[in-house]
C-alpha atoms as a PDB file:
ATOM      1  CA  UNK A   1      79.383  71.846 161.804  1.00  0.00           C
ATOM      2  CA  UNK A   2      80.583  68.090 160.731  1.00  0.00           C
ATOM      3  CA  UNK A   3      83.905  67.737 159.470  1.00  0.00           C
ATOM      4  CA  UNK A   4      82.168  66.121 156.112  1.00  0.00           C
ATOM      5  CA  UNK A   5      80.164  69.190 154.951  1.00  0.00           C
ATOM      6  CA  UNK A   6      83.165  71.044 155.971  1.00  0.00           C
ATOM      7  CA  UNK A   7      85.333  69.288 153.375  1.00  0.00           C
ATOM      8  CA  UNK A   8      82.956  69.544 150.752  1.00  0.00           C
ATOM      9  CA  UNK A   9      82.975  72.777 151.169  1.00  0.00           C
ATOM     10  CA  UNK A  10      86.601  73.305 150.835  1.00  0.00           C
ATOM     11  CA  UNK A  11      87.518  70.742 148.530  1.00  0.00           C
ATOM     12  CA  UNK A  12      85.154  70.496 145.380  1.00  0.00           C
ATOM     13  CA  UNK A  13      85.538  74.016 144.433  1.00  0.00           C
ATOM     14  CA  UNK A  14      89.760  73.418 144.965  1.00  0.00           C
ATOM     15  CA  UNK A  15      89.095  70.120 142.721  1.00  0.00           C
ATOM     16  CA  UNK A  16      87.002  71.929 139.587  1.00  0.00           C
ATOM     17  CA  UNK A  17      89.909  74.983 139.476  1.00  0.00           C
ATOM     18  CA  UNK A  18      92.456  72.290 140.159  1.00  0.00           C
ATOM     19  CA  UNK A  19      91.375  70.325 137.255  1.00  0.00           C
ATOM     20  CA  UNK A  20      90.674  73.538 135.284  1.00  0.00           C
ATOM     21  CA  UNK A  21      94.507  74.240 135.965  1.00  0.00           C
ATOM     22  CA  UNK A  22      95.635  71.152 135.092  1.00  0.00           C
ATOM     23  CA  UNK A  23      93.974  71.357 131.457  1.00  0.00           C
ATOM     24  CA  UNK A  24      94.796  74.799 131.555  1.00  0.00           C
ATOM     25  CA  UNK A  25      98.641  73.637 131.231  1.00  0.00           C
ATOM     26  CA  UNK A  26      97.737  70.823 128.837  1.00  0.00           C
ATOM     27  CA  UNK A  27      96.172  73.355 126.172  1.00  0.00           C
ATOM     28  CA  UNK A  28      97.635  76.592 126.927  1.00  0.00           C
ATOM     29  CA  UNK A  29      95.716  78.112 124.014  1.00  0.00           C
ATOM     30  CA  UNK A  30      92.190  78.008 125.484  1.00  0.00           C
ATOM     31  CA  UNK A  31      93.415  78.363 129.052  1.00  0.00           C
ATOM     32  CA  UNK A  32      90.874  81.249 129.473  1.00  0.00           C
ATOM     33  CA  UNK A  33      87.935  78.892 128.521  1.00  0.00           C
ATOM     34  CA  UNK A  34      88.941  76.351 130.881  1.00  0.00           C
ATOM     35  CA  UNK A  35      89.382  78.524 133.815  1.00  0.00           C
ATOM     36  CA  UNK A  36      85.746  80.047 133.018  1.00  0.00           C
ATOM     37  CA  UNK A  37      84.535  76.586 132.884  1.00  0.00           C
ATOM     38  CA  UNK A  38      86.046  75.802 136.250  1.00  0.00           C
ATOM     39  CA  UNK A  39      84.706  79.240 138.190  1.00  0.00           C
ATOM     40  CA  UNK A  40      81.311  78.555 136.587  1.00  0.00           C
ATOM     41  CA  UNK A  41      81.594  74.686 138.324  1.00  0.00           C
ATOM     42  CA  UNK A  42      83.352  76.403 141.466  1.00  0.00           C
ATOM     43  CA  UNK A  43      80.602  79.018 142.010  1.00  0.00           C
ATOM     44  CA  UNK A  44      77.592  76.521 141.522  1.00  0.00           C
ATOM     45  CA  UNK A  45      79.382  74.245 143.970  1.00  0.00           C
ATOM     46  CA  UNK A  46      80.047  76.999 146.813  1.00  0.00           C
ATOM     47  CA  UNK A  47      75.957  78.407 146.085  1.00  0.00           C
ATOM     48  CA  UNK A  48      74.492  74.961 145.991  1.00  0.00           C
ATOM     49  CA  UNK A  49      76.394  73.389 149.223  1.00  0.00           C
ATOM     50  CA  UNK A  50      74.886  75.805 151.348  1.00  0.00           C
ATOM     51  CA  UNK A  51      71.624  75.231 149.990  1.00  0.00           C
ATOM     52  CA  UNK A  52      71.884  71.651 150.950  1.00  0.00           C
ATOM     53  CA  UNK A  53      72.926  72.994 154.444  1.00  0.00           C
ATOM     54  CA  UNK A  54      69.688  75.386 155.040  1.00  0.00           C
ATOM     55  CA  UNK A  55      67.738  72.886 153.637  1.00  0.00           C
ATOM     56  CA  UNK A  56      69.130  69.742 155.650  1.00  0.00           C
ATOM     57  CA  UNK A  57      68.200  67.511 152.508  1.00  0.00           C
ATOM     58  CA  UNK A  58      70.667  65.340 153.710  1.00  0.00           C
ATOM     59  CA  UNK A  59      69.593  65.003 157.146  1.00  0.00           C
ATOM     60  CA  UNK A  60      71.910  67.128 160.076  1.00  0.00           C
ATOM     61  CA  UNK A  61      75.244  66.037 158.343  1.00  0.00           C
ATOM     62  CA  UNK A  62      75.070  68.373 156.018  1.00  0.00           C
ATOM     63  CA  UNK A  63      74.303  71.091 158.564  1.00  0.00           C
ATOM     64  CA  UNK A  64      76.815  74.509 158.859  1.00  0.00           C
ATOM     65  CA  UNK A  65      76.278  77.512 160.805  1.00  0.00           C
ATOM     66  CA  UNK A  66      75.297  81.055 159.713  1.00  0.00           C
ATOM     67  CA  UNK A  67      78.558  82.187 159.204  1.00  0.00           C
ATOM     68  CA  UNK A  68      80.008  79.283 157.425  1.00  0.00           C
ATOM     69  CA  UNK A  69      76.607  79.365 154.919  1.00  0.00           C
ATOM     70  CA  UNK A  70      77.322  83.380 154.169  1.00  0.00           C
ATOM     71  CA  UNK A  71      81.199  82.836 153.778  1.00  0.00           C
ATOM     72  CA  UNK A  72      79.997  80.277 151.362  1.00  0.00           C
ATOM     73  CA  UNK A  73      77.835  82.039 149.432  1.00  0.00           C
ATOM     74  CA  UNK A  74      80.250  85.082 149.168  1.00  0.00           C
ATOM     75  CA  UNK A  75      82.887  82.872 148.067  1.00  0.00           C
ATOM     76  CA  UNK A  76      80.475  81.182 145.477  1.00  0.00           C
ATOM     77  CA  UNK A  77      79.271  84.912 143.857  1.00  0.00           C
ATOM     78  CA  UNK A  78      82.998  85.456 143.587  1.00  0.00           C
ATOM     79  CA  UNK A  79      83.256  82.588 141.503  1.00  0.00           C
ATOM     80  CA  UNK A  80      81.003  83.366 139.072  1.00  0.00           C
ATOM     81  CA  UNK A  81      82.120  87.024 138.807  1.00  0.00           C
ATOM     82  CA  UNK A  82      85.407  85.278 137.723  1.00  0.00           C
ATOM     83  CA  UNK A  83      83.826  83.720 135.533  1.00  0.00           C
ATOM     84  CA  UNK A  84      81.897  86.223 134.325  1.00  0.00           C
ATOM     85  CA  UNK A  85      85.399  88.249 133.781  1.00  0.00           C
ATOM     86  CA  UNK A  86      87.053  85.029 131.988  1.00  0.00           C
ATOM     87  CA  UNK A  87      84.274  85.174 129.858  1.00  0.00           C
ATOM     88  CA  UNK A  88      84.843  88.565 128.732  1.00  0.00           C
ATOM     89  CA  UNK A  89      88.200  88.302 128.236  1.00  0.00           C
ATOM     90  CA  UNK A  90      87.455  85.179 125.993  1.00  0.00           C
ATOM     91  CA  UNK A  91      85.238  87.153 123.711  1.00  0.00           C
ATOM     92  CA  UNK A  92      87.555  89.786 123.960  1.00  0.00           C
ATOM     93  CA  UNK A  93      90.561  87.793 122.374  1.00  0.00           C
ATOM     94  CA  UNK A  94      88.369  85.916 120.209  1.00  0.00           C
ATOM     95  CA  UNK A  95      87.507  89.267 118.363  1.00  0.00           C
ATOM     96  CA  UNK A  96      91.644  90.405 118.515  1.00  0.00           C
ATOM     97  CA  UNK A  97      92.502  86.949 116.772  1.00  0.00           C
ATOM     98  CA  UNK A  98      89.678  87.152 113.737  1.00  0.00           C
END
């Protein structure tokens, strides 16, 4: 595997939750919102990457091995589970607060 698609890998999903943290601190008060936001943009990221890996769009620099692609993909589903969990709590205080 390249170092490139390696980095990708690791550091656009750590850039959407680190931006999603950052806001987070900025407007406590929809903190949950924002982190849902930044799983949702995490997952996508970690399912589409490998995509582009299988795929080669992007010729053999974009190219990972089996295991990398499936830790990948894992990762990405837990992202969106996250999400999925942020957005319940979200509806779940909306309905407490009106």
């Amino acid at each position: 595997m390249t170092d490139l698609f390696d980095s990708l890998l690791v550091l656009l999903p750590l850039v959407a939750l680190g931006h999603a943290a950052y806001r987070a601190f900025l407007n406590p008060d929809d903190a949950t919102g924002i982190f849902r936001r930044g799983f949702l943009a995490s997952g996508v990221v970690l399912l589409l990457l490998p995509l582009v890996g299988v795929v080669q769009i992007f010729g053999r620099g974009f190219s990972a091995g089996p295991e990398t692609l499936d830790t990948a993909v894992k990762a990405g589903f837990g992202m969106l589970i996250a999400a999925l969990v942020c957005a319940v709590v979200e509806r779940r205080q909306s309905r407490h607060q009106g």
